[in-house]
Protein backbone atom coordinates (compact mmCIF):
# COMPACT_ATOMS: atom_id res chain seq x y z
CA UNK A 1 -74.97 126.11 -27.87
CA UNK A 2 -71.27 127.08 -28.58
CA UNK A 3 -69.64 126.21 -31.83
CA UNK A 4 -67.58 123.64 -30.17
CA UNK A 5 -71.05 122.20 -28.49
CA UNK A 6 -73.06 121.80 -31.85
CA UNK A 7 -69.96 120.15 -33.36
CA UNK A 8 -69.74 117.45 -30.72
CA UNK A 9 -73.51 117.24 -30.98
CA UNK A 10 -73.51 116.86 -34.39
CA UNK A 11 -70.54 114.15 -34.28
CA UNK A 12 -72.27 112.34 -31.43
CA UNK A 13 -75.61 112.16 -34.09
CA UNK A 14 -73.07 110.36 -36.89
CA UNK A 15 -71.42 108.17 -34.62
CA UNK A 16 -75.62 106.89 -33.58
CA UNK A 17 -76.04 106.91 -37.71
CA UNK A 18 -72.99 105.06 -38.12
CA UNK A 19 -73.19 102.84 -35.23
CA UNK A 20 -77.16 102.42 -37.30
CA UNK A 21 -79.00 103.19 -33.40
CA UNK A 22 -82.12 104.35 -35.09
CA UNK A 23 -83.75 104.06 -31.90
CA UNK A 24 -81.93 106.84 -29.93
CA UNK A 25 -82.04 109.29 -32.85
CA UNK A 26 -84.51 111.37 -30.46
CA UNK A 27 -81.86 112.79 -28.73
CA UNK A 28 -80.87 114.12 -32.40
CA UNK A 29 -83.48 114.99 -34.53
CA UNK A 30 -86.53 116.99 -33.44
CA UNK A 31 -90.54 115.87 -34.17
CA UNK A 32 -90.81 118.38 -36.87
CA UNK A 33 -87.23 118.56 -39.44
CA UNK A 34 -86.81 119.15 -43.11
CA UNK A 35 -85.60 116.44 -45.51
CA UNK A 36 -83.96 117.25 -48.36
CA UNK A 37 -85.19 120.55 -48.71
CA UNK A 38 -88.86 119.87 -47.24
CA UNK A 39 -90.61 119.25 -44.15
CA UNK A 40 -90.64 116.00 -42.43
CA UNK A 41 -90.78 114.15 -39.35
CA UNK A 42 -88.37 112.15 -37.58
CA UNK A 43 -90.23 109.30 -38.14
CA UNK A 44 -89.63 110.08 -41.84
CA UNK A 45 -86.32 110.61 -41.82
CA UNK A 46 -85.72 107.28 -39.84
CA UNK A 47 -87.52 105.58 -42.66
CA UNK A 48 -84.92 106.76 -45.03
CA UNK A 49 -81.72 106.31 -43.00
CA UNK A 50 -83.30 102.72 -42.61
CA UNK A 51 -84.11 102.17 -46.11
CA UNK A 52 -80.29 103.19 -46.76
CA UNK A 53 -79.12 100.88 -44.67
CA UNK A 54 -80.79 98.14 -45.57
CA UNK A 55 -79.87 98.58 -49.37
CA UNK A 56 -75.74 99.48 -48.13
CA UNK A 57 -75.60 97.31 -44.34
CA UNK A 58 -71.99 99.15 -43.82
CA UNK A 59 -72.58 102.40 -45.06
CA UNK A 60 -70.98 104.94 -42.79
CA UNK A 61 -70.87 108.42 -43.38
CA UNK A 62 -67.77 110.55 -44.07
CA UNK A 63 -68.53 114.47 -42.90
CA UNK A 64 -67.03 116.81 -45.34
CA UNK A 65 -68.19 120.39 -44.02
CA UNK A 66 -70.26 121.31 -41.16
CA UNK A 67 -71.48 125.05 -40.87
CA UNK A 68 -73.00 126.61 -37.72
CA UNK A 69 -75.45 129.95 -37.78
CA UNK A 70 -76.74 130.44 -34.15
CA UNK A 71 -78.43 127.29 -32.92
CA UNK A 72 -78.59 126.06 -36.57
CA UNK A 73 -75.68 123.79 -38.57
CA UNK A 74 -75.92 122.38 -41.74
CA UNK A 75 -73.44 119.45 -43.12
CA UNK A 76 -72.65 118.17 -46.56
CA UNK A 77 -71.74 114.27 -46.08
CA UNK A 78 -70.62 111.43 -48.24
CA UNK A 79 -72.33 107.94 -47.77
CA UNK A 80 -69.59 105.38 -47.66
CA UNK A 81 -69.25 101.71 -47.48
CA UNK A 82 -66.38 99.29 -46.29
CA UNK A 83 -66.77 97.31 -49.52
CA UNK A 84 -65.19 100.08 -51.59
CA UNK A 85 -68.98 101.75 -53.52
């Protein structure tokens, strides 16, 4: 994928967090993914973006940086809520 392609990927994939469609993250996250550092599934990382929203029912996420190397991006995001914490 191009630059611009990964980008609109990876927008499309917080627009399905925001939007809190846990049930089409397939399309975004593989099986096998890290979390935090270590490996995971997607399962597991739907158990966490759950858990978050369940403690914070508006959070949203603001994206701050996104890098790309090759097929590979990273992002550093800020969880946000509507009610101002």
């Amino acid at each position: 994928m191009s630059d611009s392609d990964l980008r609109a990927f990876y927008l499309r994939y917080i627009e399905a967090l925001d939007a809190h469609a846990f049930d089409g993250m397939d399309e975004f996250i593989s099986d096998r993914t890290t979390l935090n550092g270590e490996p995971a599934t997607r399962d597991d990382l739907i158990a966490v973006q759950q858990q978050d929203v369940d403690a914070v029912p508006d959070l949203h996420w603001e994206l701050k940086e996104l890098l790309f190397d090759s097929d590979r991006l990273a992002a550093r995001l800020t969880p946000v809520n509507f009610a101002g914490s």
